[in-house]
N, C-alpha and C. Protein backbone atom coordinates (compact mmCIF):
# COMPACT_ATOMS: atom_id res chain seq x y z
N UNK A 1 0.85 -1.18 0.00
CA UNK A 1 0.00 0.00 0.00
C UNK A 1 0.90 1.25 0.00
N UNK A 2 0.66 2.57 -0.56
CA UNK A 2 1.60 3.47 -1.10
C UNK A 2 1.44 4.02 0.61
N UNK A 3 2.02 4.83 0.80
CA UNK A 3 2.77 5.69 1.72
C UNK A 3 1.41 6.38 2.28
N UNK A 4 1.17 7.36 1.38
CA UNK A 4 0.07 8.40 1.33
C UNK A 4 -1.66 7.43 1.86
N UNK A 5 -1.63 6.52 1.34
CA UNK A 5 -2.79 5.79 1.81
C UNK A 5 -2.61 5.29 3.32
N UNK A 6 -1.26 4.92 3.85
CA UNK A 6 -1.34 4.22 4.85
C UNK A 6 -1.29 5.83 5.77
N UNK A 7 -0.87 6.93 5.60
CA UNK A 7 -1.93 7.68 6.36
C UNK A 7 -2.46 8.30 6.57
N UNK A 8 -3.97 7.77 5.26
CA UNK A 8 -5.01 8.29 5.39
C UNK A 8 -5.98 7.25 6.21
N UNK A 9 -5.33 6.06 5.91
CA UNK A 9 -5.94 4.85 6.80
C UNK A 9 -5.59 4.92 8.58
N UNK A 10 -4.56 5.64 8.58
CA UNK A 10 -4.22 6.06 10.04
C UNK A 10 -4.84 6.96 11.01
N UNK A 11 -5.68 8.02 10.06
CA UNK A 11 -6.08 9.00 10.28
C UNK A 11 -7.73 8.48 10.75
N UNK A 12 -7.94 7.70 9.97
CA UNK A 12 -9.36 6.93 10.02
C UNK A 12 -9.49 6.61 10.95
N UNK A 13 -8.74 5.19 11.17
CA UNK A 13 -8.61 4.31 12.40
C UNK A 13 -8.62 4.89 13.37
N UNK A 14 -8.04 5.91 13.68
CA UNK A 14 -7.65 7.09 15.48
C UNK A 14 -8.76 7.98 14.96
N UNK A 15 -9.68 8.12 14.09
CA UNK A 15 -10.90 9.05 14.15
C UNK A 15 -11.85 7.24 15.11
N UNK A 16 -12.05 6.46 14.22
CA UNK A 16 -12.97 5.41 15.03
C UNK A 16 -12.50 5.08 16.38
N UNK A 17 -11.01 5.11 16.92
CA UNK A 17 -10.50 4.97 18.13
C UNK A 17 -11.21 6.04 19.25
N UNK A 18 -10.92 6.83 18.65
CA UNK A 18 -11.06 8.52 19.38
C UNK A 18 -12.85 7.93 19.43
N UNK A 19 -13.61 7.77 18.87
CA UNK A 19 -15.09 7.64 19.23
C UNK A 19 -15.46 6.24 19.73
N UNK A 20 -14.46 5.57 19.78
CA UNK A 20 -14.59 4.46 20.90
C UNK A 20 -14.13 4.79 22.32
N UNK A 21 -12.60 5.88 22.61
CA UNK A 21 -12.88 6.02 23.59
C UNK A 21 -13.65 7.08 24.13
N UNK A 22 -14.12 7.85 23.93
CA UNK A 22 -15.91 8.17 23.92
C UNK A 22 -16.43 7.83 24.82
N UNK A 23 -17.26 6.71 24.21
CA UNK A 23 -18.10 5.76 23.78
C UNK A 23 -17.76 5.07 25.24
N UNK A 24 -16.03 4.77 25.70
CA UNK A 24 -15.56 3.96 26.63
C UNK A 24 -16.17 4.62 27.94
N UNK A 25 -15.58 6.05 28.23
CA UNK A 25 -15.78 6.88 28.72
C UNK A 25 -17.48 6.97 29.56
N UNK A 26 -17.87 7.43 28.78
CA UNK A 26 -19.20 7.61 28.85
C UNK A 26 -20.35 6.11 29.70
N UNK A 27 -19.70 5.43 29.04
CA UNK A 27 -20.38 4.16 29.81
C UNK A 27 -19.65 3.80 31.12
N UNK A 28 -18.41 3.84 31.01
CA UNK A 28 -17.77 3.86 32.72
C UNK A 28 -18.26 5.26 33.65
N UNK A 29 -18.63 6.05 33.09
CA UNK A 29 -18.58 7.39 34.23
C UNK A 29 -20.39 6.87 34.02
N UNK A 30 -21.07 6.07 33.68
CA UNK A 30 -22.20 5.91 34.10
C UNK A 30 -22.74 4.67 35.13
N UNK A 31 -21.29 4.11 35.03
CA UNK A 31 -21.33 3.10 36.33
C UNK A 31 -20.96 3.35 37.70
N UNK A 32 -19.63 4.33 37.95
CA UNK A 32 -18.93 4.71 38.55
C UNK A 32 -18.67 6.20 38.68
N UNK A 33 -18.22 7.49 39.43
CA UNK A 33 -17.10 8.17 39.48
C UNK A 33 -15.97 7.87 38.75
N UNK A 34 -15.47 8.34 37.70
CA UNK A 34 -13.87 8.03 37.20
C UNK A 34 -13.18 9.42 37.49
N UNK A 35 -11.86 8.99 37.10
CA UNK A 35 -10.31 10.04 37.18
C UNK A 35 -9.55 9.67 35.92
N UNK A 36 -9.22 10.50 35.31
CA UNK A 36 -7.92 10.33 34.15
C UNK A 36 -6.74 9.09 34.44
N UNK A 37 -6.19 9.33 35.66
CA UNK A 37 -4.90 8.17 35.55
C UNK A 37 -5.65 6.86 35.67
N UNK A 38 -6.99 6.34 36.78
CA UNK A 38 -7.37 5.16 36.48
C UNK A 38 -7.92 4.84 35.17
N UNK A 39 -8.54 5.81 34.93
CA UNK A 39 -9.22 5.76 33.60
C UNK A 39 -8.05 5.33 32.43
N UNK A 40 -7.18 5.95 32.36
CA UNK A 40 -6.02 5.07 31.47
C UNK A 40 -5.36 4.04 31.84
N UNK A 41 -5.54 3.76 32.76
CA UNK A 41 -5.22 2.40 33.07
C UNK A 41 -6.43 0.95 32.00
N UNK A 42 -7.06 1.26 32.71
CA UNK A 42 -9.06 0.69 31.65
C UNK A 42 -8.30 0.69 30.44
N UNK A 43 -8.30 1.62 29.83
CA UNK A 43 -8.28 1.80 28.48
C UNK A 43 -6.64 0.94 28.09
N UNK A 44 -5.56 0.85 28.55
CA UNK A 44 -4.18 0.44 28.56
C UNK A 44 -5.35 -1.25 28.56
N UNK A 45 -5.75 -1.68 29.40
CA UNK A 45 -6.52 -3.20 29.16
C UNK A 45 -7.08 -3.22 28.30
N UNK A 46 -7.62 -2.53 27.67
CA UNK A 46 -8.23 -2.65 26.48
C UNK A 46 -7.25 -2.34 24.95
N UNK A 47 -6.00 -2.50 25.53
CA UNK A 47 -4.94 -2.35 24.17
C UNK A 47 -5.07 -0.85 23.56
N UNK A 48 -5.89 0.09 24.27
CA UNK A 48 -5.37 1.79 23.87
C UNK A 48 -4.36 1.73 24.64
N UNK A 49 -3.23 2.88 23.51
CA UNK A 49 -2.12 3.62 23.59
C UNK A 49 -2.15 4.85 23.81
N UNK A 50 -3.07 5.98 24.75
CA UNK A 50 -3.43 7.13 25.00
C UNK A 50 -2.66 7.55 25.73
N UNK A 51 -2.17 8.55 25.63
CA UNK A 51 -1.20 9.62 26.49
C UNK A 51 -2.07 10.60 26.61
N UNK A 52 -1.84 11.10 28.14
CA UNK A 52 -2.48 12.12 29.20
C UNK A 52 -3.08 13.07 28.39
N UNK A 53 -2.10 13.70 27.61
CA UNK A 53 -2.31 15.11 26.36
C UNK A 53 -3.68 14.65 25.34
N UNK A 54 -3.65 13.58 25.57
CA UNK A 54 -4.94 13.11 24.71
C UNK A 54 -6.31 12.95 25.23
N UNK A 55 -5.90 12.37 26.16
CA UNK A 55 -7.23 11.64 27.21
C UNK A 55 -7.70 12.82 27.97
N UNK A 56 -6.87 13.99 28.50
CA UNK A 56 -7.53 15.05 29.22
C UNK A 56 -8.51 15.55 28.49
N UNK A 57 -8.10 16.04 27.34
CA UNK A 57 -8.78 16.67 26.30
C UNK A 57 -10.15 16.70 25.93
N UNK A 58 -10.33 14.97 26.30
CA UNK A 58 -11.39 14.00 25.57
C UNK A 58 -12.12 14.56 26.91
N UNK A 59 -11.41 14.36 28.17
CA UNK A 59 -12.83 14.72 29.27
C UNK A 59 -13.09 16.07 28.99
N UNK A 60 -12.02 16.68 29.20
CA UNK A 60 -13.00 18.53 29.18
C UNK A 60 -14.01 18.41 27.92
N UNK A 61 -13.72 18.47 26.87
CA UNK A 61 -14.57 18.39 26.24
C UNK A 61 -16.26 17.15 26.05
N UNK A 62 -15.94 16.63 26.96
CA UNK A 62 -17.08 15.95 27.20
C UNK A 62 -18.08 16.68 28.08
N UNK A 63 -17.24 17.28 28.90
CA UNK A 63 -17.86 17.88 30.48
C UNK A 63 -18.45 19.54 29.94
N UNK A 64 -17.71 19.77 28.92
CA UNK A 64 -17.87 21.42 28.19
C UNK A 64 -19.24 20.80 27.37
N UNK A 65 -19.34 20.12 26.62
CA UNK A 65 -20.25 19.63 26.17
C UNK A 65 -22.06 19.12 26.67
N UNK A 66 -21.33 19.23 28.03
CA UNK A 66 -22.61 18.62 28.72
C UNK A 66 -22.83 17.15 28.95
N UNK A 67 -21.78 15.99 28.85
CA UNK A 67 -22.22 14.69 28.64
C UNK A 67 -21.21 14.04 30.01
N UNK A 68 -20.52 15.53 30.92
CA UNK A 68 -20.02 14.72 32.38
C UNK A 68 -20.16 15.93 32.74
N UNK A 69 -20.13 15.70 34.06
CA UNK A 69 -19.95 16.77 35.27
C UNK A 69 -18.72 16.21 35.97
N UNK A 70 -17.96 17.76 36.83
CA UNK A 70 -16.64 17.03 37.60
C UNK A 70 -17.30 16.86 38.59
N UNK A 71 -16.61 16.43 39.35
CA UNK A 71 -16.49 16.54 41.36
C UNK A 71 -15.61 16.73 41.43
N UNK A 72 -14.80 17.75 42.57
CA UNK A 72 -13.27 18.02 42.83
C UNK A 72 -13.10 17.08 44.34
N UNK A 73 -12.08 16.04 44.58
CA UNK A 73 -12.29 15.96 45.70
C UNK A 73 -10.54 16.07 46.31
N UNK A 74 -10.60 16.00 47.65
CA UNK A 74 -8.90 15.89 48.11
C UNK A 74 -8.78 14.40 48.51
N UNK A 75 -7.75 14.32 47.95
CA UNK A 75 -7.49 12.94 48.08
C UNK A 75 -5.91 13.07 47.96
N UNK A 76 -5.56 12.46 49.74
CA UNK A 76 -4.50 12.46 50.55
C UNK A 76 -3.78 14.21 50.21
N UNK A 77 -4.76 15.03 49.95
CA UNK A 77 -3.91 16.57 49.81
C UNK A 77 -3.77 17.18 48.53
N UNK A 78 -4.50 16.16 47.42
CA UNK A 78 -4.44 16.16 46.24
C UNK A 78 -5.68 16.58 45.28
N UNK A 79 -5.66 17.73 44.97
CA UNK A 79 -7.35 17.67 44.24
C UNK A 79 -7.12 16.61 42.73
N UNK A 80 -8.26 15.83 43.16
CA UNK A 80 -8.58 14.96 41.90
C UNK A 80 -10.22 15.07 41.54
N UNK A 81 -9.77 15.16 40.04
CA UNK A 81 -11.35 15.39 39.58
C UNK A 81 -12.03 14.49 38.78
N UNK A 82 -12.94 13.53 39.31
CA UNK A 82 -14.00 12.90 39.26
C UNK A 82 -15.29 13.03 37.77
N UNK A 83 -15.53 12.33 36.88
CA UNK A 83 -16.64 12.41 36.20
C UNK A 83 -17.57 11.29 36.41
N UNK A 84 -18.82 12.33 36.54
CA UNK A 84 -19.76 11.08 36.13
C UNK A 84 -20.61 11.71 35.72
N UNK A 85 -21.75 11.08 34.43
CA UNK A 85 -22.34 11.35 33.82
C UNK A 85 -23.12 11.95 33.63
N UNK A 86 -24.22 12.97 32.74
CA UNK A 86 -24.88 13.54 32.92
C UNK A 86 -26.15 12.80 32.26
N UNK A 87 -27.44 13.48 32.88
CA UNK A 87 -28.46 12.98 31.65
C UNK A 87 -28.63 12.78 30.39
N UNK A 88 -28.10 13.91 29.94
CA UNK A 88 -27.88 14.03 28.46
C UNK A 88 -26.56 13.13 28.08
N UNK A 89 -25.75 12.94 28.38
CA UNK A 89 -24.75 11.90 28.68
C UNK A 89 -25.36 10.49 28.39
N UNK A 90 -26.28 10.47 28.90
CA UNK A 90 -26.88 9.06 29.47
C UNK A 90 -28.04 8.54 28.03
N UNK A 91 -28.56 9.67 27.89
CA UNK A 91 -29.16 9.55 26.26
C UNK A 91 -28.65 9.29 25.41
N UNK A 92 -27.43 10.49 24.94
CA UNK A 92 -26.57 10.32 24.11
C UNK A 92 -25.41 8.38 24.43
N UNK A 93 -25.41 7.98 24.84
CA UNK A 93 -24.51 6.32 25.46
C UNK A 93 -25.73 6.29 24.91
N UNK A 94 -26.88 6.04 25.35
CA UNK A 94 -28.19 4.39 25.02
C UNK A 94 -28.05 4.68 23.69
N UNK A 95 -27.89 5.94 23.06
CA UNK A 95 -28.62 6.06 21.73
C UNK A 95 -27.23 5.44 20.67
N UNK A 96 -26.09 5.76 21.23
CA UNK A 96 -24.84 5.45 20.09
C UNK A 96 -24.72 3.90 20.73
N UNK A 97 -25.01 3.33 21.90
CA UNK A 97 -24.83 1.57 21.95
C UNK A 97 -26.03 1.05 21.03
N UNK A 98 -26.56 1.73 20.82
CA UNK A 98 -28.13 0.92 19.90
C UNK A 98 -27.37 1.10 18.46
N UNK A 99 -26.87 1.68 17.98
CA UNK A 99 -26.22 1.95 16.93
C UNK A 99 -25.18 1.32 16.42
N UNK A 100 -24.43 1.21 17.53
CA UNK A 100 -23.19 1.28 17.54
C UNK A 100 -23.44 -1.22 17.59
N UNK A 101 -24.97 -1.38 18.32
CA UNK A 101 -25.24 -3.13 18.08
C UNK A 101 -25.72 -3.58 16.80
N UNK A 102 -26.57 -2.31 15.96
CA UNK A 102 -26.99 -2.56 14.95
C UNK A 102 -25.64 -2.78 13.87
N UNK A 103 -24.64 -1.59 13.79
CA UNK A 103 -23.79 -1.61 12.85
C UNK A 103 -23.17 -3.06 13.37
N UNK A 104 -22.74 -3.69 14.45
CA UNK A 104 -21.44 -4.55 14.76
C UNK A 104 -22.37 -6.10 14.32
N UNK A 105 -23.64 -6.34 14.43
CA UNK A 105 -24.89 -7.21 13.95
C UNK A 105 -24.31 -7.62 12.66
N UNK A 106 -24.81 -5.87 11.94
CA UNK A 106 -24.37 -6.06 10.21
C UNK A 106 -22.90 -6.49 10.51
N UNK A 107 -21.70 -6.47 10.62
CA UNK A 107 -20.34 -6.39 10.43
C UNK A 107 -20.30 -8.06 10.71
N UNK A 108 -21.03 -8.57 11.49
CA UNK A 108 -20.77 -10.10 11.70
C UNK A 108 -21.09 -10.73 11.80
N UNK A 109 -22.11 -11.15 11.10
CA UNK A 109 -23.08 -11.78 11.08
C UNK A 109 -22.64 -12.79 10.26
């Protein structure tokens, strides 16, 4: 495969990555409270390669968005900040897992 294709195929793949971890996101902060360093830990089990500069990003903009809220808490002297989900959060997850079973149905059936 020429040069130029492999990355436009690169570009793809980390666009579908990037909306899987999302997707990851969103359904853990609806089970739990999460934090960035555990939270990359999760995702490191799941074979993502995300660095901090990436993964912060993904929360503010989730939380700017409306789909988490923080909590600040101290922990051992340390403010750490907490997401968990919002309503609209919670719509937006049911509505992209219904989607997201229909497309993976078609893919393997």
């Amino acid at each position: 495969m020429p040069q130029q294709i492999n990355e436009l195929s690169d570009k793809l793949v980390r666009k579908f990555f990037l909306g899987f971890i999302n997707l990851h996101i969103l359904f853990h902060a609806k089970k739990e409270p999460i934090y960035g360093k555990e939270f990359k830990k999760e995702l490191e089990r799941h074979g993502y390669d995300i660095s901090f500069g990436t993964l912060y990003p993904i929360f503010h903009n989730l939380e700017k968005d409306g789909y988490l809220e923080i909590e600040e808490k101290n922990i051992k002297g340390k403010m750490r900040k907490y997401y968990t989900i919002t309503e609209n959060g919670k719509e937006v997850l049911d509505y992209s897992i219904e989607r997201a079973r229909e497309l993976f149905d078609e893919l393997f059936e």
